[in-house]
Every structure is written in C-alpha cells, then in structure tokens.
N, C-alpha and C. Protein backbone atom coordinates (compact mmCIF):
# COMPACT_ATOMS: atom_id res chain seq x y z
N UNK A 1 -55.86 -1.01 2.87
CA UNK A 1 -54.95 -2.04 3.33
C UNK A 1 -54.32 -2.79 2.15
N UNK A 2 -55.37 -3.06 1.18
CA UNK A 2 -55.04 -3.95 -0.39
C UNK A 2 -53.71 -2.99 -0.76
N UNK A 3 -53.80 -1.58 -0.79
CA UNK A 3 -52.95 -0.90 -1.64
C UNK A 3 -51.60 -1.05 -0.72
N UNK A 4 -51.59 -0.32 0.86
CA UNK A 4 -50.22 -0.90 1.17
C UNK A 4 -49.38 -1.86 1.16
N UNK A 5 -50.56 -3.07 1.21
CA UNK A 5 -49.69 -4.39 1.10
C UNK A 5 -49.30 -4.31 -0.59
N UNK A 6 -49.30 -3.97 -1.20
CA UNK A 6 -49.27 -3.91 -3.20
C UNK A 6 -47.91 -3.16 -2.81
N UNK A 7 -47.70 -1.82 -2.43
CA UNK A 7 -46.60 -1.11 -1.99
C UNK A 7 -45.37 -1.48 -1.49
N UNK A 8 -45.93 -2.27 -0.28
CA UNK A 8 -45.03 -3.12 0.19
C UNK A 8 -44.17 -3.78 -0.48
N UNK A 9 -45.65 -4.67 -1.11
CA UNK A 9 -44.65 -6.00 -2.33
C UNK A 9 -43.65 -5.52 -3.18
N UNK A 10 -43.83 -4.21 -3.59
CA UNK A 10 -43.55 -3.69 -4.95
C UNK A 10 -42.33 -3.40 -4.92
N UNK A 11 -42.47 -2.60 -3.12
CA UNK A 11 -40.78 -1.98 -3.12
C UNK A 11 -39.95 -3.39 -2.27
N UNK A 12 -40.64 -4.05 -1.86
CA UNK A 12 -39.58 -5.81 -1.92
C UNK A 12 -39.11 -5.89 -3.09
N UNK A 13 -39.89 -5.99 -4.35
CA UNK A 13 -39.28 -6.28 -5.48
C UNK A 13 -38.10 -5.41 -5.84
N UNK A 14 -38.81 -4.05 -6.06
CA UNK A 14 -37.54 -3.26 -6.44
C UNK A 14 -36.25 -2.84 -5.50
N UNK A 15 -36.35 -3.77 -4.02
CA UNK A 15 -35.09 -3.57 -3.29
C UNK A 15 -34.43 -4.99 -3.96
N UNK A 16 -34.98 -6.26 -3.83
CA UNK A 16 -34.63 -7.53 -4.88
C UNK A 16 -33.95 -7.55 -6.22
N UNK A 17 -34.37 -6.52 -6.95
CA UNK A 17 -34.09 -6.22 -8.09
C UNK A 17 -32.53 -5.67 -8.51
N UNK A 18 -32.99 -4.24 -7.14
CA UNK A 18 -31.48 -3.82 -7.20
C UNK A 18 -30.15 -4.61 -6.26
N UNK A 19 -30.57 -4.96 -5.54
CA UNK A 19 -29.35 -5.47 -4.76
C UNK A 19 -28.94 -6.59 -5.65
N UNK A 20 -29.77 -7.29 -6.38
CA UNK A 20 -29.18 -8.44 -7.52
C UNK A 20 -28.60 -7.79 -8.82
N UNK A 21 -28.99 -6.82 -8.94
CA UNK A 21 -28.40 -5.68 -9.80
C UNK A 21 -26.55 -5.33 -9.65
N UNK A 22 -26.83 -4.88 -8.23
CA UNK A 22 -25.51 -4.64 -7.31
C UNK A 22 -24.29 -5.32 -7.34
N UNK A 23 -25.07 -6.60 -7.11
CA UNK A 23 -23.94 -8.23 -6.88
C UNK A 23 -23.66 -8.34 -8.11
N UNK A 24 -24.33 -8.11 -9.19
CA UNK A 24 -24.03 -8.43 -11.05
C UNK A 24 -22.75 -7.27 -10.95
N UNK A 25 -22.84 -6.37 -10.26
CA UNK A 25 -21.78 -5.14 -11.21
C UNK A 25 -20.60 -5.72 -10.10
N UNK A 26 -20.78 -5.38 -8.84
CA UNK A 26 -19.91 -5.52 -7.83
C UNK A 26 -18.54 -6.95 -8.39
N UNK A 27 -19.41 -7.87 -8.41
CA UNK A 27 -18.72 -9.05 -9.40
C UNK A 27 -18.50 -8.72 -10.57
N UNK A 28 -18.32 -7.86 -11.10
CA UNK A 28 -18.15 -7.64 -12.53
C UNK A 28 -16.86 -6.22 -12.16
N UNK A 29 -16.83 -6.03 -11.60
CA UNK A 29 -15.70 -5.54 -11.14
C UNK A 29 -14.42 -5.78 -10.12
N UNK A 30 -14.75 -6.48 -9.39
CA UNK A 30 -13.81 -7.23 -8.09
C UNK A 30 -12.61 -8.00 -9.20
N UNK A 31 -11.90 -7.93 -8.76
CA UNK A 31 -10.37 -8.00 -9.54
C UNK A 31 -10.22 -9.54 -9.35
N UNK A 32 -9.58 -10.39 -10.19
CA UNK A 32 -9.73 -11.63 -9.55
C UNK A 32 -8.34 -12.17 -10.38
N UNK A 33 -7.13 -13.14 -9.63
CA UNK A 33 -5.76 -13.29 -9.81
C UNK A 33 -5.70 -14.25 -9.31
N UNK A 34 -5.58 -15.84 -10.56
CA UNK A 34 -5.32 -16.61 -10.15
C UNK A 34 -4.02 -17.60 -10.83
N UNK A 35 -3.37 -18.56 -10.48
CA UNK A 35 -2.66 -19.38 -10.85
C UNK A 35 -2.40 -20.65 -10.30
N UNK A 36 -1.55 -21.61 -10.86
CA UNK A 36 -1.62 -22.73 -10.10
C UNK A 36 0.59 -22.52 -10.02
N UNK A 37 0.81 -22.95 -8.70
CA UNK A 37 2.47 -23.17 -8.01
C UNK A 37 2.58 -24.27 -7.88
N UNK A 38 3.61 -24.83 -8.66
CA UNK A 38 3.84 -25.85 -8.73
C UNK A 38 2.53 -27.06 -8.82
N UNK A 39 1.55 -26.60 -9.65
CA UNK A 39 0.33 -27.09 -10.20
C UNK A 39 -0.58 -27.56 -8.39
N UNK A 40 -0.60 -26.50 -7.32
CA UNK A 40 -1.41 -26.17 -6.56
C UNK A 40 -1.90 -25.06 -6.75
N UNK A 41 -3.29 -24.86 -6.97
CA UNK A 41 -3.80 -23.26 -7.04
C UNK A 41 -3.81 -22.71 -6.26
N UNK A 42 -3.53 -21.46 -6.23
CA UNK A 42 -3.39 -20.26 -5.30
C UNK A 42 -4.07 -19.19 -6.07
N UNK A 43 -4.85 -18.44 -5.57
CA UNK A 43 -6.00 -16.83 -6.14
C UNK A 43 -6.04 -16.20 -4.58
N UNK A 44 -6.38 -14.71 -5.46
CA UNK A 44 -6.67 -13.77 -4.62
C UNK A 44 -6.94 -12.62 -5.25
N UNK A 45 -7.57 -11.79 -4.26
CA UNK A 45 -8.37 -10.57 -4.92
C UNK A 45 -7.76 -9.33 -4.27
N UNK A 46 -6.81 -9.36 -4.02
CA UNK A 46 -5.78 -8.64 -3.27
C UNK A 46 -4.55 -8.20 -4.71
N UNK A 47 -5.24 -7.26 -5.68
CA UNK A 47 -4.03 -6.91 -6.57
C UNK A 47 -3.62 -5.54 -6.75
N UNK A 48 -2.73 -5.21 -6.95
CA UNK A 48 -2.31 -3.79 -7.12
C UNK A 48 -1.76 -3.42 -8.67
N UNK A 49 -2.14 -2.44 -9.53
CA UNK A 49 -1.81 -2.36 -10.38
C UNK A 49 -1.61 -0.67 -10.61
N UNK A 50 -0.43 -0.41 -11.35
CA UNK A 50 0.17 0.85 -11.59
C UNK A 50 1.06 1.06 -12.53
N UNK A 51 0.22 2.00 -13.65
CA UNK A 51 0.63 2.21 -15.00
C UNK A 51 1.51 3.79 -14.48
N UNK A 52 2.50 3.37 -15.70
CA UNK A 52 3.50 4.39 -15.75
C UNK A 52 2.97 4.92 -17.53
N UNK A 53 3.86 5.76 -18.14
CA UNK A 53 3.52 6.07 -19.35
C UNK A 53 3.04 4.65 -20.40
N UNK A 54 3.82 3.97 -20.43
CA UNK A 54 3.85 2.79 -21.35
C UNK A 54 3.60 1.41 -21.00
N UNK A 55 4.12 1.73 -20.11
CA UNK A 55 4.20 0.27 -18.82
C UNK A 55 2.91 -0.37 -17.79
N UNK A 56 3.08 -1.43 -17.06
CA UNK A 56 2.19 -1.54 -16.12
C UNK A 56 3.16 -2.87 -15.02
N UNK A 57 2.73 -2.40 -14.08
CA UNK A 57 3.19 -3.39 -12.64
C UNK A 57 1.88 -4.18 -12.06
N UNK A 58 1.65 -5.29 -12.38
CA UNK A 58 0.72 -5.56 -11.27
C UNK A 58 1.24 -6.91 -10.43
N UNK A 59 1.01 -6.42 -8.94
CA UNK A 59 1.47 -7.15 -7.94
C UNK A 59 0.26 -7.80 -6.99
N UNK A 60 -0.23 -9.15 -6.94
CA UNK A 60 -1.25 -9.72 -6.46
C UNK A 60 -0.29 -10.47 -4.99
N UNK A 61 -1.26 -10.46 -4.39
CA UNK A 61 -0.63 -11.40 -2.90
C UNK A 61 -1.74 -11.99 -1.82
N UNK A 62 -1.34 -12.52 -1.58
CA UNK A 62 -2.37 -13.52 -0.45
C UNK A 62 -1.55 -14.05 0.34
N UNK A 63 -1.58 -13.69 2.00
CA UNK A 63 -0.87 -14.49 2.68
C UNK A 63 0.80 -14.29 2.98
N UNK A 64 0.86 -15.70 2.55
CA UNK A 64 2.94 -15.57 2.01
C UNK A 64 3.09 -15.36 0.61
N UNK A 65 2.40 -15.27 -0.32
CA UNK A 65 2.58 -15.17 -1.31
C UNK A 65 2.76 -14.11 -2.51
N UNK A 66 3.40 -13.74 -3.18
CA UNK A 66 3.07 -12.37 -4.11
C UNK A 66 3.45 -12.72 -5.44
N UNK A 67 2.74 -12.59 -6.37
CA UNK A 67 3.57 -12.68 -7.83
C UNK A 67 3.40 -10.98 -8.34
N UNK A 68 4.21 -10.90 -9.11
CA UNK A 68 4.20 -9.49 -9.30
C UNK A 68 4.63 -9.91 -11.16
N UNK A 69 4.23 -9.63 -11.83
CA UNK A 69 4.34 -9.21 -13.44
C UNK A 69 4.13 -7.80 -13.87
N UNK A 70 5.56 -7.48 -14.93
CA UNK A 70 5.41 -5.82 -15.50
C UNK A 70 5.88 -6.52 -16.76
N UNK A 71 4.97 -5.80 -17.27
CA UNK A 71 5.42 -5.30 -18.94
C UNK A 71 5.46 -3.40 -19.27
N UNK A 72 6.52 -3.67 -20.50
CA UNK A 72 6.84 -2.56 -20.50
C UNK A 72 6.02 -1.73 -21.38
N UNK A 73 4.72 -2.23 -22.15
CA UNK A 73 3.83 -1.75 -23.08
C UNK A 73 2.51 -2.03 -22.32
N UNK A 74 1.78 -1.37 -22.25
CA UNK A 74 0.39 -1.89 -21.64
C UNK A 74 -0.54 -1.78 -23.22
N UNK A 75 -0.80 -3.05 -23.77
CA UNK A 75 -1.71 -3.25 -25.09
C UNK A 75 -2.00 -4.68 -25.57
N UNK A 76 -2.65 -4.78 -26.45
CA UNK A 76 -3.23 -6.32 -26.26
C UNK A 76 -1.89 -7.17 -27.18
N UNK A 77 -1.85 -7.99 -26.83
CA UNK A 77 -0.89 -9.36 -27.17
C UNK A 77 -0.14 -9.89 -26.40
N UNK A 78 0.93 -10.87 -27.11
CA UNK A 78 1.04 -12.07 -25.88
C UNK A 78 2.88 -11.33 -26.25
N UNK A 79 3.30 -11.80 -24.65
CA UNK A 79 4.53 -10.93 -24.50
C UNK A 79 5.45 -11.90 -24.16
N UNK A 80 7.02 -11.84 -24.49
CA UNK A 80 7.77 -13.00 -23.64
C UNK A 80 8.34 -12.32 -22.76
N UNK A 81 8.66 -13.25 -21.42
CA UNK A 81 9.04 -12.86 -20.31
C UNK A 81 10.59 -12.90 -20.60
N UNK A 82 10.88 -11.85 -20.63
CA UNK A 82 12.45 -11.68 -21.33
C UNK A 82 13.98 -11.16 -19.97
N UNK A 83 13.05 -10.67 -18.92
CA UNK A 83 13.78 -9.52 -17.96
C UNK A 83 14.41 -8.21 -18.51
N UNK A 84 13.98 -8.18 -19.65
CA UNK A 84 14.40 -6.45 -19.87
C UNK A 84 13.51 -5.70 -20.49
N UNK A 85 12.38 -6.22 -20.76
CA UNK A 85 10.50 -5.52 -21.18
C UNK A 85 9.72 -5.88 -20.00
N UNK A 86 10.07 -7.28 -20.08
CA UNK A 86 8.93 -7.84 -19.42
C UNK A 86 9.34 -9.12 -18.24
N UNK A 87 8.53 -8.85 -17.24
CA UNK A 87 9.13 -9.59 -16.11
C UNK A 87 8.39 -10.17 -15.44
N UNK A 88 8.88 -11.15 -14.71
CA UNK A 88 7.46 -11.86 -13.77
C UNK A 88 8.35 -12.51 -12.63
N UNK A 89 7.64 -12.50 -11.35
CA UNK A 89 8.44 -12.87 -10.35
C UNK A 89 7.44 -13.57 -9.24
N UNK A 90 7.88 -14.70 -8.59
CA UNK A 90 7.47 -15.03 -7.22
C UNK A 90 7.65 -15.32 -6.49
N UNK A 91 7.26 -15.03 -5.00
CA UNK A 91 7.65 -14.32 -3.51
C UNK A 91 7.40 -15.47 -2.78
N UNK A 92 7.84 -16.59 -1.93
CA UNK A 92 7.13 -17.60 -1.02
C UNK A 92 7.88 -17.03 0.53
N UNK A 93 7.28 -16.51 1.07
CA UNK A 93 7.59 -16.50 2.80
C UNK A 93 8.25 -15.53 3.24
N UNK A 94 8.98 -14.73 2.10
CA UNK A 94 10.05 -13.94 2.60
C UNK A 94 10.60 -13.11 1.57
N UNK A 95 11.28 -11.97 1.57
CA UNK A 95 12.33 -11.35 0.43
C UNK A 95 13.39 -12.54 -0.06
N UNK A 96 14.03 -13.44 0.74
CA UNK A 96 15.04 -13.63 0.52
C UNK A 96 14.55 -15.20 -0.52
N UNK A 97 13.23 -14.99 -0.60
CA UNK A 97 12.80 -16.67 -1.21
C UNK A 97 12.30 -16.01 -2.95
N UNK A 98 13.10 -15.28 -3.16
CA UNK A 98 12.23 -14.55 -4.91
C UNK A 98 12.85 -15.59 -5.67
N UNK A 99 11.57 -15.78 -6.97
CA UNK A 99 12.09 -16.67 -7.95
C UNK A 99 11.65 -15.58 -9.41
N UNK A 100 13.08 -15.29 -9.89
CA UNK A 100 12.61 -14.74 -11.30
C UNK A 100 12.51 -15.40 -12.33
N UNK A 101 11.43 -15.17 -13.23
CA UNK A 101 10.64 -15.60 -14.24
C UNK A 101 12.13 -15.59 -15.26
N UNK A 102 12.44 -16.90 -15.72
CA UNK A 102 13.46 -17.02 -17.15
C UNK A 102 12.82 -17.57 -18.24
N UNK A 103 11.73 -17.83 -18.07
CA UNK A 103 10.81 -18.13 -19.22
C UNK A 103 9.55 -18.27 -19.15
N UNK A 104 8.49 -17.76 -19.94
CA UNK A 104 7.17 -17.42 -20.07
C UNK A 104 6.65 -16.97 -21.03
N UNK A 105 5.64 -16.11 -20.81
CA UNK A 105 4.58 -15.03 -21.42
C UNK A 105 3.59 -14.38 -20.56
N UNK A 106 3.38 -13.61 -20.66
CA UNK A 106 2.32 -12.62 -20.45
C UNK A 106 1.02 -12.67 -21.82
N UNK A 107 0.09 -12.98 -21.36
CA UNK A 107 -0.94 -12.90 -22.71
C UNK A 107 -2.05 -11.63 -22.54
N UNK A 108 -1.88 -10.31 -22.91
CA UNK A 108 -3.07 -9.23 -22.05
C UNK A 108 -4.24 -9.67 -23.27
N UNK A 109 -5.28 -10.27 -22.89
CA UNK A 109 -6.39 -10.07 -23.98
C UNK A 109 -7.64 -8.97 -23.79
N UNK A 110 -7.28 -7.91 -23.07
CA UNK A 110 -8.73 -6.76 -22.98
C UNK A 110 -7.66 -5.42 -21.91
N UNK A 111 -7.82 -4.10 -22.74
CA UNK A 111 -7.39 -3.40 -22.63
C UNK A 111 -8.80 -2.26 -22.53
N UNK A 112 -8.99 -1.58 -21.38
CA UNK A 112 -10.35 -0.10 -21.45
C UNK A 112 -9.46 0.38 -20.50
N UNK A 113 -10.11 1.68 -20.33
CA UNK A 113 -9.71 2.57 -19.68
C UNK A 113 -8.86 2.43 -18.27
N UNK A 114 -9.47 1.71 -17.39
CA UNK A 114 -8.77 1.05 -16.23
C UNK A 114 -9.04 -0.10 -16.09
N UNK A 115 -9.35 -1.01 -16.58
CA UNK A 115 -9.30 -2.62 -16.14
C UNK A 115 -8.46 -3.35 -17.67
N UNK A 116 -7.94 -4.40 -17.24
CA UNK A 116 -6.81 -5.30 -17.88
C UNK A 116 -7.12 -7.00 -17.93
N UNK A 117 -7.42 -7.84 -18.19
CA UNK A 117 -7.28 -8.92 -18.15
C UNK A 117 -6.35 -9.86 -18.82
N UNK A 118 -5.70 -10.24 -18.48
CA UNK A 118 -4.67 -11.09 -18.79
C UNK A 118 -4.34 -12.65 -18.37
N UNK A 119 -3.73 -13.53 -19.24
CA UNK A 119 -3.29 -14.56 -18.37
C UNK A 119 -1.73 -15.25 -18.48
N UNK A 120 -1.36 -15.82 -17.86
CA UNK A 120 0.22 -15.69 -17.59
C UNK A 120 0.57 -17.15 -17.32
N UNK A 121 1.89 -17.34 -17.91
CA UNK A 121 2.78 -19.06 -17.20
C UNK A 121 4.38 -18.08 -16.96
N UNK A 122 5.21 -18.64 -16.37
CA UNK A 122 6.42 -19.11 -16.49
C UNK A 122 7.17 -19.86 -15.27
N UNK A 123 8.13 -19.65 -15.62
CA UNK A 123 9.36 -20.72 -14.72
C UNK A 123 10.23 -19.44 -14.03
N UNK A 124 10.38 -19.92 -12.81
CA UNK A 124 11.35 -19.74 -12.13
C UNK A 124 11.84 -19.63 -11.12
N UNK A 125 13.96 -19.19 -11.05
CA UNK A 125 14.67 -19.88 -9.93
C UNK A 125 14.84 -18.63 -9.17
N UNK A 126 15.07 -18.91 -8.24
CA UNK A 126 15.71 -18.52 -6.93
C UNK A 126 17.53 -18.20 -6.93
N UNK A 127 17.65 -17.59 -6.10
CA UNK A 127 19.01 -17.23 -5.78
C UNK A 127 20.34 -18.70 -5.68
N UNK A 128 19.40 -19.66 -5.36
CA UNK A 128 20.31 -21.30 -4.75
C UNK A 128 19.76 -22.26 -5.82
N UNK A 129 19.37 -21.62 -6.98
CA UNK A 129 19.04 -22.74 -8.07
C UNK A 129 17.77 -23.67 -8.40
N UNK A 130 16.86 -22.98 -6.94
CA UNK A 130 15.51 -24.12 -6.51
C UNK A 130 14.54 -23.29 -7.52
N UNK A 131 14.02 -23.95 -8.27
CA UNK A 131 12.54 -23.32 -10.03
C UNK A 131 11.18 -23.84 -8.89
N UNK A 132 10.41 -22.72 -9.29
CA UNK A 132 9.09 -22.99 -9.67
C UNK A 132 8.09 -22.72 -10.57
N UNK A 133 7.34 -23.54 -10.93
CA UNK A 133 6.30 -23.59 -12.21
C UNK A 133 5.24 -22.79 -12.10
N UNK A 134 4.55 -21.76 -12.78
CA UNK A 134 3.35 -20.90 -12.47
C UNK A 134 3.07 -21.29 -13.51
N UNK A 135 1.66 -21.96 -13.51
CA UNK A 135 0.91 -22.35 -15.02
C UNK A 135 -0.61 -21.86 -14.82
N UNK A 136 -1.05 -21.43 -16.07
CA UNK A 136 -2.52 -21.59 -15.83
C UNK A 136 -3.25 -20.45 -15.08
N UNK A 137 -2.12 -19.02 -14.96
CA UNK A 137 -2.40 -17.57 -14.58
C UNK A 137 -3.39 -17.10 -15.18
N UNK A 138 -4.67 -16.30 -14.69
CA UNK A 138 -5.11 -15.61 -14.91
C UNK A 138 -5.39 -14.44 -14.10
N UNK A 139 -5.86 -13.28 -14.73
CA UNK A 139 -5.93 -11.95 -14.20
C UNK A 139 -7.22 -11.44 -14.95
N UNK A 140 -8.57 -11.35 -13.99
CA UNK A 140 -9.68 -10.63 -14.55
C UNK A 140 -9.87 -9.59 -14.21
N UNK A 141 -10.63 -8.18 -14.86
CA UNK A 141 -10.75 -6.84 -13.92
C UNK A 141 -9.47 -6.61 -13.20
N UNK A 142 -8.26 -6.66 -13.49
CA UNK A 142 -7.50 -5.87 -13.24
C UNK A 142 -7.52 -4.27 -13.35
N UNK A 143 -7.70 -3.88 -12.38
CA UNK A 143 -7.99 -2.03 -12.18
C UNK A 143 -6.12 -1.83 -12.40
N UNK A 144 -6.09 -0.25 -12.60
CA UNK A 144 -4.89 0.18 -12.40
C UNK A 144 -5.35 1.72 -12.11
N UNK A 145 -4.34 2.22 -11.87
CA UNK A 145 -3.74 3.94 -11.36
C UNK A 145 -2.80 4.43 -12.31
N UNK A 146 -3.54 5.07 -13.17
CA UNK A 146 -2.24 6.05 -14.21
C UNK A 146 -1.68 6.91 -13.09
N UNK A 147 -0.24 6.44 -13.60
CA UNK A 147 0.79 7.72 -12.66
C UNK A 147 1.09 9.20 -13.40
C-alpha cells in the first residue's frame, strides 16, 4: 500500500512538473501585440505574419481593430516609416476608416528562424485629415510563414 501511495505521489509530481513545464513554453511562444491609440491600450494575440524574400507583413487585430506594419528587410534595427520600405497602418471599424503611418519607426530587436520581436510608434491620418497616435508598440514572439 506504502509503495502505491509513493507512486501515486510521484506521478502527481511529475504530471505538476510537466504541465508547469508546458505553461513556461506555451507562454514563451504565444505571440503577444501590443500598443497604446491615442494613449488607450489596445493588445492582442491575434497576429499574422508573412515573410516574402526580404520583407515581412505583420497584421495584428482584435475586434474593430487592425494595425498592420511591413518592412521591406526583415533584420535587426530601427527602421523609418517612410511608405516606400516601410509602412505602418491603422484600421478603426471599417476599410473606409485607414490611417497611414507619415511618421515613425519600426525597431526589430530579435531576429531566429521564425519568431520576431519588435516595437513600434507612429502617427497617422486618414483620408479627411483626422491623425492618430500609436505609441509604446510592442510585438513579442512574432511567428511568421516564409513564402
């Protein structure tokens, strides 16, 4: 009886062990995309990312919301948001509500095989002249898809 209950305990532990094991990697991989709009935060773990030869797109969204940033180099340093390398855009409610990025950066600080982390600001307007502020972006475990 001494020994099953020892058995018992043992493989409690080593189911304890691993499932805390699990949650360490699981979180160590889950993609995580955040910023503050108009200095309200908004995150989500909802991102899409897709490398072309040189390039990368990643498009995060929650809700009504989407910001989407591409650069045209995927490698470590800080990039300006120019609209003809590098771009950044955001989506409130609709297609017809896009605000493109006229000034920023992109900062990528960790480049491996498929994950990216980066963090991001800029400004911008809309079609009718109305700006908004994205400050204080970050992007952890960003996965991507070589095309």
């Amino acid at each position: 009886m001494k020994k099953l209950f020892f058995l018992l305990v043992l493989g409690f532990a080593g189911l304890l062990v691993s499932t805390t094991s699990c949650k360490k990697a699981i979180e160590k991989l889950t993609p995580t995309f955040s910023c503050d709009v108009n200095a309200v935060n908004w995150s989500t773990h909802s991102v899409i990312g897709s490398k072309s030869d040189t390039g990368i797109v990643y498009t995060a969204y929650e809700d009504s919301i989407m910001v989407m940033l591409t650069l045209k180099e995927l490698k470590l340093g800080s990039f300006v948001i120019d609209n003809k390398n590098n771009f950044a855009t955001y989506t409130h409610d609709n297609s017809m509500n896009i605000y493109l990025g006229t000034s920023g950066s992109i900062n990528v600080t960790k480049v491996s095989d498929s994950q990216v982390d980066l963090n991001f600001e800029f400004k911008g307007f809309n079609a009718v002249g109305d700006s908004v502020i994205i400050s204080h972006g970050v992007g952890n475990h960003l996965l991507y898809l070589k095309q």
